[in-house]
Protein backbone atom coordinates (compact mmCIF):
# COMPACT_ATOMS: atom_id res chain seq x y z
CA UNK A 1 -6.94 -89.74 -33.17
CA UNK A 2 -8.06 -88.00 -36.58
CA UNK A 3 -11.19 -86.75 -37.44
CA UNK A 4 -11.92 -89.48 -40.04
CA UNK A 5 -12.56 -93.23 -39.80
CA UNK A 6 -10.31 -94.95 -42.06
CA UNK A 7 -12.76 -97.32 -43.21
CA UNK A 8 -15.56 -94.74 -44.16
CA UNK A 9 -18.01 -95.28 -46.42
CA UNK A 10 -16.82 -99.30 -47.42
CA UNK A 11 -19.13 -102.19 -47.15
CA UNK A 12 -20.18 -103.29 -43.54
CA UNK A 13 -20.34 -107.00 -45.32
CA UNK A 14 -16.57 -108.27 -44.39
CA UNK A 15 -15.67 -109.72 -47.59
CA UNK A 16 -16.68 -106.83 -49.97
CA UNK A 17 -15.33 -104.49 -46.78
CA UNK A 18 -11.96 -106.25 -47.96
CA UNK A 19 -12.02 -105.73 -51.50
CA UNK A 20 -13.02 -102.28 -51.05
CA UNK A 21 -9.85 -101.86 -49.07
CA UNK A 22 -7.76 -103.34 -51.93
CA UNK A 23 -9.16 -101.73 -54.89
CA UNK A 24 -9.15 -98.60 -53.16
CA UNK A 25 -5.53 -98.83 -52.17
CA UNK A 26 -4.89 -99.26 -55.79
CA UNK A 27 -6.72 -95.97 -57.14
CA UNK A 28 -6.29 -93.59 -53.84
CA UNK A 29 -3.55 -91.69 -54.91
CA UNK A 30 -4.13 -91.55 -58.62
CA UNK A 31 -4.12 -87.90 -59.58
CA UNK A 32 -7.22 -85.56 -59.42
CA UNK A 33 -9.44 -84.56 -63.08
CA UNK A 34 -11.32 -82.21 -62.37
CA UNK A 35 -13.12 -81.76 -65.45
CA UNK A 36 -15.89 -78.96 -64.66
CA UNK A 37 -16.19 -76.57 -61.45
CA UNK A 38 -16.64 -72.83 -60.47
CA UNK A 39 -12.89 -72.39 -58.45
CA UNK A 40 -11.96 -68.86 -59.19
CA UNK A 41 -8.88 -68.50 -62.02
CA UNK A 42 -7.56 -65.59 -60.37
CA UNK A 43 -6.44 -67.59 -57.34
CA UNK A 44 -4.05 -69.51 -59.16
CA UNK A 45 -2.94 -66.52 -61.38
CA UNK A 46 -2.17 -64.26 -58.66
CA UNK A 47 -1.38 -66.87 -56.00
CA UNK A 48 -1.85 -64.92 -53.51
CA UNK A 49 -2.56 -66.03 -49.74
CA UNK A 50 -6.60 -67.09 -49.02
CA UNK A 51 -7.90 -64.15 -46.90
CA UNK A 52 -8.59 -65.63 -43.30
CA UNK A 53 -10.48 -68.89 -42.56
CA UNK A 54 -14.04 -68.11 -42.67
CA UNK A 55 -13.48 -66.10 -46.22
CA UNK A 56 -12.15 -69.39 -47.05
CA UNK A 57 -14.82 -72.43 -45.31
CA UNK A 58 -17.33 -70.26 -44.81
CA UNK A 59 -18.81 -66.45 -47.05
CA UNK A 60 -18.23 -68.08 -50.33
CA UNK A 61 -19.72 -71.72 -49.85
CA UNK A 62 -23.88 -72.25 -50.37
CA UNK A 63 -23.36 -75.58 -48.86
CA UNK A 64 -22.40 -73.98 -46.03
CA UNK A 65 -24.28 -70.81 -45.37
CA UNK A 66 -27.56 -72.21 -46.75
CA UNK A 67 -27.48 -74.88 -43.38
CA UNK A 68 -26.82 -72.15 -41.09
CA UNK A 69 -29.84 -70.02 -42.81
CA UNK A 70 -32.13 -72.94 -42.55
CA UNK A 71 -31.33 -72.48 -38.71
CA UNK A 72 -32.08 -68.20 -38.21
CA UNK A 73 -28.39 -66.89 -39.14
CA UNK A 74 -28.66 -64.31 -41.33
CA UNK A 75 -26.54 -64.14 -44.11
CA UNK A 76 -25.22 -61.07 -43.62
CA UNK A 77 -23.70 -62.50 -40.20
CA UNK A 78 -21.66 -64.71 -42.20
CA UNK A 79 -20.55 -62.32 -44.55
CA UNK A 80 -22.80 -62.41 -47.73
CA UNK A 81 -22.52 -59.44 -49.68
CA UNK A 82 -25.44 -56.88 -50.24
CA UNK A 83 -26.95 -56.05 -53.33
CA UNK A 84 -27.15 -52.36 -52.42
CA UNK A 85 -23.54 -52.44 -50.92
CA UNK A 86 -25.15 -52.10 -47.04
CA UNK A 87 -23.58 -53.42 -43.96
CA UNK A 88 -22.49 -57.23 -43.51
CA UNK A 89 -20.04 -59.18 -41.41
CA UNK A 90 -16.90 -58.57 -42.33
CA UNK A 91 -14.69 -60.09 -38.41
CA UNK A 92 -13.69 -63.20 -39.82
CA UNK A 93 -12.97 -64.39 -36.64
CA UNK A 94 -16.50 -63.46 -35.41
CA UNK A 95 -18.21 -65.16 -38.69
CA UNK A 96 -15.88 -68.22 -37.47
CA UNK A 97 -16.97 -68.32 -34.11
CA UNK A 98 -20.39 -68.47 -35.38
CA UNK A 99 -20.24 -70.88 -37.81
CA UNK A 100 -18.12 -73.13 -35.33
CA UNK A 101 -21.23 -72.65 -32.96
CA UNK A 102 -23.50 -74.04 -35.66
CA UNK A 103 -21.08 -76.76 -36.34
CA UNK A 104 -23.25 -79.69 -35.12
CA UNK A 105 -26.11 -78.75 -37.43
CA UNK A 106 -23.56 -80.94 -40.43
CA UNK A 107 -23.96 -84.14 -38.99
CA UNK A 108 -24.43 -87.07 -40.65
CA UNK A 109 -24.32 -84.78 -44.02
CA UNK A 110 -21.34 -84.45 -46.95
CA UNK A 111 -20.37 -81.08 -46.22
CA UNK A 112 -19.30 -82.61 -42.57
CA UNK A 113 -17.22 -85.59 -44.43
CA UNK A 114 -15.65 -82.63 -47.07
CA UNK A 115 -14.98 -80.37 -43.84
CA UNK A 116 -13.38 -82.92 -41.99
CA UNK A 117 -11.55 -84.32 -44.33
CA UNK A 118 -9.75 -80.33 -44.97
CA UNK A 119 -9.10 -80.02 -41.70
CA UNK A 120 -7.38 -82.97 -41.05
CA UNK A 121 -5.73 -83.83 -44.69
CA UNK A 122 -5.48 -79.94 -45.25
CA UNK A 123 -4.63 -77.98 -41.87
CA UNK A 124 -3.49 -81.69 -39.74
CA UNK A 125 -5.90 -81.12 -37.16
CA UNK A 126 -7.01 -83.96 -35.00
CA UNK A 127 -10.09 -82.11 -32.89
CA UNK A 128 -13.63 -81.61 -33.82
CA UNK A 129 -14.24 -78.19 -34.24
CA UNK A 130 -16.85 -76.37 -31.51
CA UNK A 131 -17.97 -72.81 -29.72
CA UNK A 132 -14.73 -74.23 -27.58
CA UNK A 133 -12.32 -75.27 -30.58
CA UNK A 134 -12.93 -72.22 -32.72
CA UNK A 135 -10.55 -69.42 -32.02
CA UNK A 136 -8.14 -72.30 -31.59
CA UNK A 137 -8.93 -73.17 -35.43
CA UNK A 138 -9.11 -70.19 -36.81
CA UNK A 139 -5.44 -68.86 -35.07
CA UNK A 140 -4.21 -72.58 -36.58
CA UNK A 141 -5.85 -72.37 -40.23
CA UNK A 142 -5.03 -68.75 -40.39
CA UNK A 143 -1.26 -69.04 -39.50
CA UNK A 144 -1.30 -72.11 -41.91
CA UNK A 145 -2.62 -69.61 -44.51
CA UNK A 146 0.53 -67.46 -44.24
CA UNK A 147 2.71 -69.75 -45.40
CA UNK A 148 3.93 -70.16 -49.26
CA UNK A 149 2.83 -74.34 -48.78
CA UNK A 150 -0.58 -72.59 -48.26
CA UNK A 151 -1.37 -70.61 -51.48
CA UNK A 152 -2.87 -71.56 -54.70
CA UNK A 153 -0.84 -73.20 -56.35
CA UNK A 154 1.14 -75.04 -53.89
CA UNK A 155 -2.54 -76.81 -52.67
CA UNK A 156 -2.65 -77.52 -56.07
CA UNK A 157 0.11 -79.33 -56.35
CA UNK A 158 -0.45 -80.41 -53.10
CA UNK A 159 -3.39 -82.31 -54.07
CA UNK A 160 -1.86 -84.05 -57.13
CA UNK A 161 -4.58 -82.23 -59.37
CA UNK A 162 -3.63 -83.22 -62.84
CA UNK A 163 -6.11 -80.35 -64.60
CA UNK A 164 -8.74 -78.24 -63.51
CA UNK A 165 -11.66 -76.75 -65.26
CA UNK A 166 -13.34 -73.34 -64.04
CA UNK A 167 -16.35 -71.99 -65.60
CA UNK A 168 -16.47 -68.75 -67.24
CA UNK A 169 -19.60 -66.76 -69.11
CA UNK A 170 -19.51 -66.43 -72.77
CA UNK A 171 -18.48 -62.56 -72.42
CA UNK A 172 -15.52 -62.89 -70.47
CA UNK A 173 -12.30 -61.87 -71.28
CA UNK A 174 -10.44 -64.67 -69.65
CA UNK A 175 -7.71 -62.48 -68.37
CA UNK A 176 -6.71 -64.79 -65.44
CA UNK A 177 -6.46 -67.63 -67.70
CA UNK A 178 -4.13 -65.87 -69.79
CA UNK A 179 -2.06 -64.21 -67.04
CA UNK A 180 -1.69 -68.07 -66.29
CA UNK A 181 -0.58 -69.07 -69.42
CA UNK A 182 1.95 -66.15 -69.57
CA UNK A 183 3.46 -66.89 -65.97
CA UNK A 184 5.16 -70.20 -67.18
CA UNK A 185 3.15 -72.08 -64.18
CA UNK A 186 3.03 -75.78 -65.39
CA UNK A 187 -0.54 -76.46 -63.41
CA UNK A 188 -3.05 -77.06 -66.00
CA UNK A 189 -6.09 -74.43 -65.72
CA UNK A 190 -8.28 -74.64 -68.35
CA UNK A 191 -11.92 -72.92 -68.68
CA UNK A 192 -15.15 -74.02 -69.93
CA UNK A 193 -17.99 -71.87 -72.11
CA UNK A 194 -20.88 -71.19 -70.29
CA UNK A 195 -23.10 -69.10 -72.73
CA UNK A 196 -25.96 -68.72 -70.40
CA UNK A 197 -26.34 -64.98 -70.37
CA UNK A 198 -26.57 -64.89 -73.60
CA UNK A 199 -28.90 -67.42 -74.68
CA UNK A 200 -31.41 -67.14 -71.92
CA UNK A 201 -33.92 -64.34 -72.49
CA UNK A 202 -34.91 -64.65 -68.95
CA UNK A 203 -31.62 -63.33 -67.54
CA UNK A 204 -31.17 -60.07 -66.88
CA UNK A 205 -28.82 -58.35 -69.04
CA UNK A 206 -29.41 -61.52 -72.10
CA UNK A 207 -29.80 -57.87 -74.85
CA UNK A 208 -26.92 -56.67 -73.43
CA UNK A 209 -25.01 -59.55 -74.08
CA UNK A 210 -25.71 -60.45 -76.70
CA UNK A 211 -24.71 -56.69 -78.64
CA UNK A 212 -21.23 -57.44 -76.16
CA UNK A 213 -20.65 -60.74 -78.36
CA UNK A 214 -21.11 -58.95 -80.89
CA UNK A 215 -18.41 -56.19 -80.23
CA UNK A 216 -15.83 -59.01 -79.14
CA UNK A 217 -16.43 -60.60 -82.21
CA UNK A 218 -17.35 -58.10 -85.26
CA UNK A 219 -20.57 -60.04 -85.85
CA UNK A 220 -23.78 -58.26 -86.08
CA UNK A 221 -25.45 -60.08 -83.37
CA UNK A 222 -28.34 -58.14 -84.30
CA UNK A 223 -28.89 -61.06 -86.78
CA UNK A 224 -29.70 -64.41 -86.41
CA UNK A 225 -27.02 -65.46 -88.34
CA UNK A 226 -24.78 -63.06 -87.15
CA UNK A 227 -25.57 -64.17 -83.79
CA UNK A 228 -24.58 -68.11 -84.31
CA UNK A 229 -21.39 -67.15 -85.81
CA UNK A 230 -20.74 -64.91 -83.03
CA UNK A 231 -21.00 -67.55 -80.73
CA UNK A 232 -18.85 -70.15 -82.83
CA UNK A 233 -16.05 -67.07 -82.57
CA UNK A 234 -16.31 -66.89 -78.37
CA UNK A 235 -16.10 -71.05 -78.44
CA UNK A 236 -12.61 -70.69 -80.34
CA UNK A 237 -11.47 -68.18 -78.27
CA UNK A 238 -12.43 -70.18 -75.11
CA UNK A 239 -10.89 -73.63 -76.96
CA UNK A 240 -7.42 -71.22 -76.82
CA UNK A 241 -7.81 -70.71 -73.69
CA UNK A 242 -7.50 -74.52 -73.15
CA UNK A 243 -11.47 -75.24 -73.32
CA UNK A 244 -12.93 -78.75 -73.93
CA UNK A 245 -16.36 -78.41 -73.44
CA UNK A 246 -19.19 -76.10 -73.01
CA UNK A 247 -21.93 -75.86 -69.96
CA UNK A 248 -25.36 -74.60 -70.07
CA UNK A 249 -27.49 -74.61 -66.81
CA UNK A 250 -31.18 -74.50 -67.67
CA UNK A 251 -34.49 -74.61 -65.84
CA UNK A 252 -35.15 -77.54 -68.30
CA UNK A 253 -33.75 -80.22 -70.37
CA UNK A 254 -36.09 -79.29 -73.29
CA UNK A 255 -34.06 -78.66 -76.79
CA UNK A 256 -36.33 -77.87 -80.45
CA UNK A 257 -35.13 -78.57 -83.98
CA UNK A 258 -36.81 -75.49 -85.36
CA UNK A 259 -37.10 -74.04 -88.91
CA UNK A 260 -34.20 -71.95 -89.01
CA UNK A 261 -36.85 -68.80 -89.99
CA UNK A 262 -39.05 -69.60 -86.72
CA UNK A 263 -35.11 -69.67 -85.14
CA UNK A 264 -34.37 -65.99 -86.50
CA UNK A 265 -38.31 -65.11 -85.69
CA UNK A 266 -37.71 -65.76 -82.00
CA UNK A 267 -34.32 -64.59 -81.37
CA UNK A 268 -35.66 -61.07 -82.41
CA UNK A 269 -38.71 -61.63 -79.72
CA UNK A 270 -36.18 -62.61 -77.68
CA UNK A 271 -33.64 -59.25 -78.28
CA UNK A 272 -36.94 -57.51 -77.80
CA UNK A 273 -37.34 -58.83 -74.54
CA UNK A 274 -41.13 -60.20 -76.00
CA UNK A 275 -40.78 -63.70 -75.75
CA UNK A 276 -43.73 -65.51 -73.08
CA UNK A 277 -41.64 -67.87 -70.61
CA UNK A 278 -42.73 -70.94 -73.29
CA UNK A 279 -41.47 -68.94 -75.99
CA UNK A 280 -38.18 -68.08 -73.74
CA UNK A 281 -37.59 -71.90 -72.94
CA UNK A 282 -38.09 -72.57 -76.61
CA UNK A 283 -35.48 -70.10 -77.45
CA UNK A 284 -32.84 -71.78 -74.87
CA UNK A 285 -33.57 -75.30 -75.96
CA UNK A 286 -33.12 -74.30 -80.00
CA UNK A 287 -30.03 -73.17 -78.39
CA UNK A 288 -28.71 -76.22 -76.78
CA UNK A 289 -29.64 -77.96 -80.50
CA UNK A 290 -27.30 -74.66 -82.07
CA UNK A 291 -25.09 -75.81 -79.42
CA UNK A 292 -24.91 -79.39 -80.13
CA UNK A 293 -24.26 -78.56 -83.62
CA UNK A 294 -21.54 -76.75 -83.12
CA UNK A 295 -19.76 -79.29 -80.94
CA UNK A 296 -19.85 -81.04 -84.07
CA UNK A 297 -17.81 -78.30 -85.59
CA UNK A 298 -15.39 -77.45 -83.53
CA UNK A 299 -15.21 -80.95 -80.85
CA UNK A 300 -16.30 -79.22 -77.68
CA UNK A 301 -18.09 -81.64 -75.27
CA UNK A 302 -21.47 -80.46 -74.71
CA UNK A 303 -22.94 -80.40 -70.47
CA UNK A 304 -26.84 -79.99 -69.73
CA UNK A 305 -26.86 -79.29 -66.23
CA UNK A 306 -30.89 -79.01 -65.99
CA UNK A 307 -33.49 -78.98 -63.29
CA UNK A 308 -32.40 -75.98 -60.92
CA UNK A 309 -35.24 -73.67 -59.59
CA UNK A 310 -33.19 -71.34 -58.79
CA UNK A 311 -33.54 -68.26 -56.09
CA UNK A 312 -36.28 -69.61 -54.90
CA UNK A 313 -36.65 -66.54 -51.90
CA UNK A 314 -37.51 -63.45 -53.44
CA UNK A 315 -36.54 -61.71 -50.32
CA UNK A 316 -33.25 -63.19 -50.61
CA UNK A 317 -32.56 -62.59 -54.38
CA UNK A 318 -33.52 -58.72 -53.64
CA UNK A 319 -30.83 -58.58 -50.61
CA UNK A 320 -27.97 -60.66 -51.58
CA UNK A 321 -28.49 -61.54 -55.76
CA UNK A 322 -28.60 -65.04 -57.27
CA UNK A 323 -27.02 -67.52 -56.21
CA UNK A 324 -26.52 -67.45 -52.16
CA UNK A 325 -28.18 -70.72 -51.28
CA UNK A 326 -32.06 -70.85 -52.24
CA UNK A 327 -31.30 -72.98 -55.54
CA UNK A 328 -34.13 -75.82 -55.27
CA UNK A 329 -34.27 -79.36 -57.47
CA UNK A 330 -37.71 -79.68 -59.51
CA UNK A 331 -38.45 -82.39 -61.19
CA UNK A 332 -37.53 -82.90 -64.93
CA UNK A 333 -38.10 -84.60 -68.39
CA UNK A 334 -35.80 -85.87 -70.84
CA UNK A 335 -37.33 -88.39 -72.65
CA UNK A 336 -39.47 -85.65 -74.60
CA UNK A 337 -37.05 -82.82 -74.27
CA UNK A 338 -34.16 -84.22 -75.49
CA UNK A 339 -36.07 -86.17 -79.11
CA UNK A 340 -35.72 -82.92 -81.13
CA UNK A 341 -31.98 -82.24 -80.65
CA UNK A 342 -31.43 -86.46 -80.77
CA UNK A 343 -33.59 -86.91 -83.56
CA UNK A 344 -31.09 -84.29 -85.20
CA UNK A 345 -27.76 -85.44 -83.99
CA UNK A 346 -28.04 -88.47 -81.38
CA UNK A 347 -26.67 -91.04 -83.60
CA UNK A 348 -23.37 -89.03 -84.03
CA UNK A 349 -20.65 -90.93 -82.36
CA UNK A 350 -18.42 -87.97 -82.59
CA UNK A 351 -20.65 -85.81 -80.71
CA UNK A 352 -20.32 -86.22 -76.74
CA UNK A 353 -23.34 -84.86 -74.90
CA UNK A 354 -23.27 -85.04 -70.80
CA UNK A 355 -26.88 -84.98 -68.84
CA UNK A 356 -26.77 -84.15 -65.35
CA UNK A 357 -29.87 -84.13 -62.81
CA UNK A 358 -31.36 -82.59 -59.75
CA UNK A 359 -33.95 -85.60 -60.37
CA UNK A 360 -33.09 -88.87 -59.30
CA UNK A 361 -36.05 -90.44 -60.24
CA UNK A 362 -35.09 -89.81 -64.17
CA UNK A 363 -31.78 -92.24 -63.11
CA UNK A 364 -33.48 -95.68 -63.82
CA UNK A 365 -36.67 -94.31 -66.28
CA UNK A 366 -35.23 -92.17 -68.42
CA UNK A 367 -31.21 -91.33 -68.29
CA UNK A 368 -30.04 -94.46 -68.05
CA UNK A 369 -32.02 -95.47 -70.75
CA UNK A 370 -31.22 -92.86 -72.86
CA UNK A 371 -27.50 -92.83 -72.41
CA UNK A 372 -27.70 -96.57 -72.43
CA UNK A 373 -28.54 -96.42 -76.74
CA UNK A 374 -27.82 -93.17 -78.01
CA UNK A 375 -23.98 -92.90 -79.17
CA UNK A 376 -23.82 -89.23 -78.32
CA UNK A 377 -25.15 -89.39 -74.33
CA UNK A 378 -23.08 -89.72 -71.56
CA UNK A 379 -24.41 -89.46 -67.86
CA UNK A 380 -22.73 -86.81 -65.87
CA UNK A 381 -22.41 -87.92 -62.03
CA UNK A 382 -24.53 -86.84 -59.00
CA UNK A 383 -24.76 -83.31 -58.72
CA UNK A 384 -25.47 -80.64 -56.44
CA UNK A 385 -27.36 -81.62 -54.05
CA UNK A 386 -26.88 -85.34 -54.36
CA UNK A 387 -22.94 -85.62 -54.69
CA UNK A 388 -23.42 -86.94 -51.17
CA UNK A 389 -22.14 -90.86 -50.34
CA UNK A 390 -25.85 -91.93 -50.66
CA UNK A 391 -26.14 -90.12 -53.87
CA UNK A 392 -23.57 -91.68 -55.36
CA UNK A 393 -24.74 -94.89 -54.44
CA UNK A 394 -28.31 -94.43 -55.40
CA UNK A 395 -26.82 -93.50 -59.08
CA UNK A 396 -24.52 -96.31 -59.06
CA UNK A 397 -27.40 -98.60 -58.35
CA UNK A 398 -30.30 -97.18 -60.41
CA UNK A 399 -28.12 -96.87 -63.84
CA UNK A 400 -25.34 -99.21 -64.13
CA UNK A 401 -27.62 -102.00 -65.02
CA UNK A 402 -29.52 -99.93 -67.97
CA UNK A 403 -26.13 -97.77 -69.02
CA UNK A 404 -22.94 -99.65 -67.57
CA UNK A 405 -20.23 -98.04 -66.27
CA UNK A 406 -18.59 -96.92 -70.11
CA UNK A 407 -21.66 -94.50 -70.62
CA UNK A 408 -21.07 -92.63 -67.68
CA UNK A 409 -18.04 -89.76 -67.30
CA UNK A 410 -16.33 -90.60 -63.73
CA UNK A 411 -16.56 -87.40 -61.12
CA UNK A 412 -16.74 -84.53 -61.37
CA UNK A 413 -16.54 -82.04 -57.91
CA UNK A 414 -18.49 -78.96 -59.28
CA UNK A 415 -17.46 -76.64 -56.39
CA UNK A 416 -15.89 -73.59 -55.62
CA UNK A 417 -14.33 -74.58 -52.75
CA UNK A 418 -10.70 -74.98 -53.07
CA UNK A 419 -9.89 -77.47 -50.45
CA UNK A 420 -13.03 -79.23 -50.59
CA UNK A 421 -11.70 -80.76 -54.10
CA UNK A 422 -9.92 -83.79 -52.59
CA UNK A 423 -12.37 -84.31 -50.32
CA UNK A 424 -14.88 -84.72 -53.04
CA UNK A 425 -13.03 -87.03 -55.11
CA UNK A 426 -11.78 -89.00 -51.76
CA UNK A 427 -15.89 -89.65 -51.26
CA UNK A 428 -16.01 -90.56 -54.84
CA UNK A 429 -13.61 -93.22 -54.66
CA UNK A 430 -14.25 -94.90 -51.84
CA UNK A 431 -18.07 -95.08 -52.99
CA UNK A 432 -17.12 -96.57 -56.31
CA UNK A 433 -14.60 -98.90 -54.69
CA UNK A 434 -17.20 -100.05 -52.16
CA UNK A 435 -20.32 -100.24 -54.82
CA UNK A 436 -17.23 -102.77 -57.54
CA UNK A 437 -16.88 -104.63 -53.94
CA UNK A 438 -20.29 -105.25 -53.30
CA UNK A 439 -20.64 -106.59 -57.17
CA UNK A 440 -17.77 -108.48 -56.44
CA UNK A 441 -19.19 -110.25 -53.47
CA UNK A 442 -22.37 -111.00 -54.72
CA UNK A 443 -21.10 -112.75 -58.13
CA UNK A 444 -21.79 -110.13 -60.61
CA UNK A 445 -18.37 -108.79 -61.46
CA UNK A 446 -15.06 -110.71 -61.45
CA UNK A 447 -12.36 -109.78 -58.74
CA UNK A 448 -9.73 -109.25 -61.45
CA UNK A 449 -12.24 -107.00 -63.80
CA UNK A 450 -12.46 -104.51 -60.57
CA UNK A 451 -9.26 -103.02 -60.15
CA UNK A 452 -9.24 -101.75 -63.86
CA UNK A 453 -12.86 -100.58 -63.53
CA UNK A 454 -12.02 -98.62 -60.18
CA UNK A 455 -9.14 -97.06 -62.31
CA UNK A 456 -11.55 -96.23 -65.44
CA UNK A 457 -13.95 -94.70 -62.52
CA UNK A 458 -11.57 -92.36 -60.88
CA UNK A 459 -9.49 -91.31 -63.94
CA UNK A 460 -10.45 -92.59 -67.42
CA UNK A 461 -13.51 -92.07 -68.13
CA UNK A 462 -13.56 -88.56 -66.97
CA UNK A 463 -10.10 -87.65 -69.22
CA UNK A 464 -12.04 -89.91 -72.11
CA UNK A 465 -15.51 -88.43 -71.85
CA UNK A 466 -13.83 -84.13 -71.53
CA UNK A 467 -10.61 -84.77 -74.05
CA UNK A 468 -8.41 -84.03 -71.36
């Protein structure tokens, strides 16, 4: 008996329980876009062998560790680094056995449906994992792991992933793509441009980077003008490097259509590390405007992934750095923070801007709305913390009847956990199959319209909306 019911997630009605089956028979093996995510390029330039089953499930996955946090583990028991380089976990078997202790605390949540769904689809394992299971698993996944079926690029295959997107800063020299490109592999790797550090005064290190564009590119980033073309220079290295889109992840949706003198006025503040944090927000949505801009230039599709408080514990940002679980949703407005960069550009059908949210009650008042008139918007697909079976359905419901399906991008996984990808994209389907059924069954979509939407869901729109 597997881990998985067969008939997850469909309709508990019987007729639209049917026609979930059949549409999702027809899309369930179509192959995997994954358009934007944080996997690590160096795994499938190296392809080298995943450490050891917790390095794999467990150290490197927020979803994962921040549960186990919420329950007393400290994260240096499951192997998060150290700032200061001080002692943590490093017995993957005993970070297993602990994790596998703390198993039951994923019930009823997605990580529990992407976990499963590895272990059984993944490593063919057919018993729940437990304190009792565990060394059991980990001897199983870790002798799995030292096979050649098991490395990088043979998952990859493996799970009929058409392209892949990673995410890389601005500043980076994309050596792994290129050692890709060079090794003849035919998987398709390509990176996005994720200019955060150096458009965000509020990072540490934004001066920094900003003089490192400059050496990478021989602009004088010292300059305003200097700085734009700078940027322009990194995009078209990136777009080499087989990039279709850029990604910007700010505390808020807010863009500005400023003078281009007030522009140069606050980039200097901002260099001089004197911008207030409204003067500092100002500076990063002028940016996303720059930004938009140049998308018109050069054709790269333009993500807003807004709405993150992120490291919320300060005692947790001072031990283990940003990033390790304490990211928080806040709410957010688009409405008046996106008129000054669509008042400059929204009416440019060439132009394809994504918005993403932590805050689903912008779906119905505000996103769909917007997305559902303006010719550049496109809605991006539950994210973070609500790429969950419920999430999906709550989007489903609260924008199709404002935007339709046509102004929205298909999936996209966002993770950087390898084997979690068709996992993700599984829960996707079935979802969108089972929210076409329900329309089916209760007379607002025609049965022979549904199989071509279900199709456009899973694998159209998102290799439409990312030129891929």
């Amino acid at each position: 008996m597997g881990l998985l019911d067969e008939d997850r997630l469909f309709p508990l009605d019987g007729r639209a329980r049917d026609v979930a089956r059949d549409l999702y028979a027809g899309i369930c093996d179509l192959p995997i876009v994954s358009p934007h995510g944080h996997t690590d390029p160096r795994w499938f330039a190296e392809d080298q062998p995943f450490p050891d089953p917790a390095q794999l499930f467990v150290t490197p996955d927020h979803y994962v560790f921040r549960m186990l946090a919420s329950q007393g583990v400290a994260l240096t028991d499951l192997g998060v680094p150290r700032m200061d380089g001080g002692p943590t976990a490093t017995d993957g078997r005993a970070i297993w056995r602990l994790f596998a202790s703390h198993y039951h605390l994923f019930a009823g949540t997605p990580s529990r449906l992407w976990l499963d769904h590895s272990f059984q689809h993944v490593f063919g394992i057919d018993r729940r994992l437990s304190a009792e299971t565990a060394d059991w698993y980990y001897d199983h996944i870790a002798d799995c792991l030292a096979r050649p079926e098991f490395r990088p690029r043979a998952l990859f295959k493996r799970f009929n992933i058409e392209v892949i997107a990673t995410t890389e800063a601005a500043t980076d020299d994309l050596r792994w793509h290129r050692m890709i490109r060079e090794s003849g592999w035919d998987g398709r790797v390509v990176t996005a441009y994720r200019p955060d550090g150096a458009v965000d005064p509020e990072m540490a290190g934004f001066a920094d980077n900003v003089a490192l564009l400059g050496q990478q590119t021989g602009f004088d980033t010292a300059t305003w003008g200097g700085y734009l073309d700078a940027h322009r220079a990194r995009r078209a290295f990136f777009q080499d490097h087989g990039a279709t889109s850029s990604d910007h992840g700010h505390a808020s949706a807010r863009t500005e259509d400023l003078p281009q003198a007030d522009a140069a006025a606050l980039f200097q503040k901002a260099l001089r590390g004197a911008c207030t944090p409204d003067e500092a927000d100002a500076f990063r949505g002028q940016m996303l405007t720059e930004m938009a801009r140049m998308s018109l230039e050069d054709g790269l599709v333009l993500q807003i992934h807004p709405g993150a408080r992120r490291n919320h514990s300060d005692p947790v940002m001072a031990l283990h750095g940003r990033d390790k679980g304490f990211d928080i949703p806040g709410r957010t407005d688009y409405v008046a923070a996106l008129r000054p960069l669509l008042n400059a550009v929204g009416m440019r059908p060439d132009l394809t801007v994504i918005l993403f949210t932590l805050d689903e009650t912008a779906y119905s008042r505000e996103l769909a709305p917007l997305a559902g008139v303006y010719p550049c918007l496109r809605l991006g697909p539950p994210w973070w913390f609500h790429d969950s079976p419920e999430g999906m359905r709550r989007f489903r419901e609260m924008t199709t009847e404002t935007a339709g399906f046509f102004n929205t991008v298909g999936f996209n996984d966002d993770t950087r956990a390898f084997c979690s990808i068709p996992a993700r994209h599984d829960v996707a389907r079935r979802v969108d199959c089972g929210f076409l059924a329900t329309l089916v069954a209760t007379g607002r979509l025609h049965t022979d319209e549904a199989p071509a939407l279900a199709h456009e869901l899973t694998y159209g729109l998102a290799k439409k909306a990312y030129k891929l």
